[in-house]
Protein backbone atom coordinates (compact mmCIF):
# COMPACT_ATOMS: atom_id res chain seq x y z
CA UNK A 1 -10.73 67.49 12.80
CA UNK A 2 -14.63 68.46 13.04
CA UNK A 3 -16.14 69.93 15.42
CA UNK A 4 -17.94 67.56 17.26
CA UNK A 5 -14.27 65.22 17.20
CA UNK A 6 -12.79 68.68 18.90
CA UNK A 7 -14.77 69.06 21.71
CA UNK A 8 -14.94 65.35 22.53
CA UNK A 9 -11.47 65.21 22.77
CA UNK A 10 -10.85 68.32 24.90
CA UNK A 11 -13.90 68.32 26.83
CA UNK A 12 -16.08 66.46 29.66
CA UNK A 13 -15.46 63.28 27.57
CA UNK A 14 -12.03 63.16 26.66
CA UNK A 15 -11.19 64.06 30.01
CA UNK A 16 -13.35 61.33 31.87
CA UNK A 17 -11.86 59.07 29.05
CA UNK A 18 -8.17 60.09 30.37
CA UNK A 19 -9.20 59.60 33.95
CA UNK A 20 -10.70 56.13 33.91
CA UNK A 21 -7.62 55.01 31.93
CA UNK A 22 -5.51 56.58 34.52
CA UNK A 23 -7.09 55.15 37.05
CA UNK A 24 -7.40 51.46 35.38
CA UNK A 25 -3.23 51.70 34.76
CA UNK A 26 -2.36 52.99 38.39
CA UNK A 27 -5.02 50.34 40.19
CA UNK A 28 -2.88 47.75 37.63
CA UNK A 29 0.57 48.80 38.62
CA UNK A 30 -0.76 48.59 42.51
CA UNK A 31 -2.47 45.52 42.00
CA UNK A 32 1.04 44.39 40.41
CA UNK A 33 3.20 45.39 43.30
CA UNK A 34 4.60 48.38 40.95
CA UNK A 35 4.43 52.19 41.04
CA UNK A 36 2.23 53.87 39.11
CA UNK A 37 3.37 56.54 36.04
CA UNK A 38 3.70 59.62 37.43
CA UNK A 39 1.55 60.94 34.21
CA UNK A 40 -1.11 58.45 35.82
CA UNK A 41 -1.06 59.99 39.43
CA UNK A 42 -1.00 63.43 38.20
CA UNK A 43 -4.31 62.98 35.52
CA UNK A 44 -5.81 61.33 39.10
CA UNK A 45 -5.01 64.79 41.15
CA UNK A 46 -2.33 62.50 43.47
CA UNK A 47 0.94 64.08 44.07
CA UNK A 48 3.50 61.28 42.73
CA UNK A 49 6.20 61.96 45.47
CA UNK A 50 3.21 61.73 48.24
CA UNK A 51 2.11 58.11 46.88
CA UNK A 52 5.67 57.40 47.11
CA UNK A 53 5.92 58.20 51.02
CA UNK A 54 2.49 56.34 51.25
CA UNK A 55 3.77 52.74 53.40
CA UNK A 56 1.35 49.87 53.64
């Protein structure tokens, strides 16, 4: 892996990468009348058992 490869993956990119995906799949799910991944919640900073409790 080079360099420039490296610290796109495990920087500012890769991590704004990981959150927009995150947040595409867990607006999906919702939109879809399912729960979102708890990976997806976490990458998002949301507490997976606290979205759970959340009621309409």
């Amino acid at each position: 892996m080079s360099v420039l490869t490296g610290s796109i993956s495990n920087g500012f990119l890769g991590r704004a990468f990981a959150v927009i995906s995150a947040a595409g799949a867990a607006a999906a799910a919702v939109e879809a009348h399912r729960a979102p991944r708890d990976r997806d919640l976490r990458t998002l900073g949301i507490d997976p058992q606290g979205f759970r409790q959340v009621r309409r």
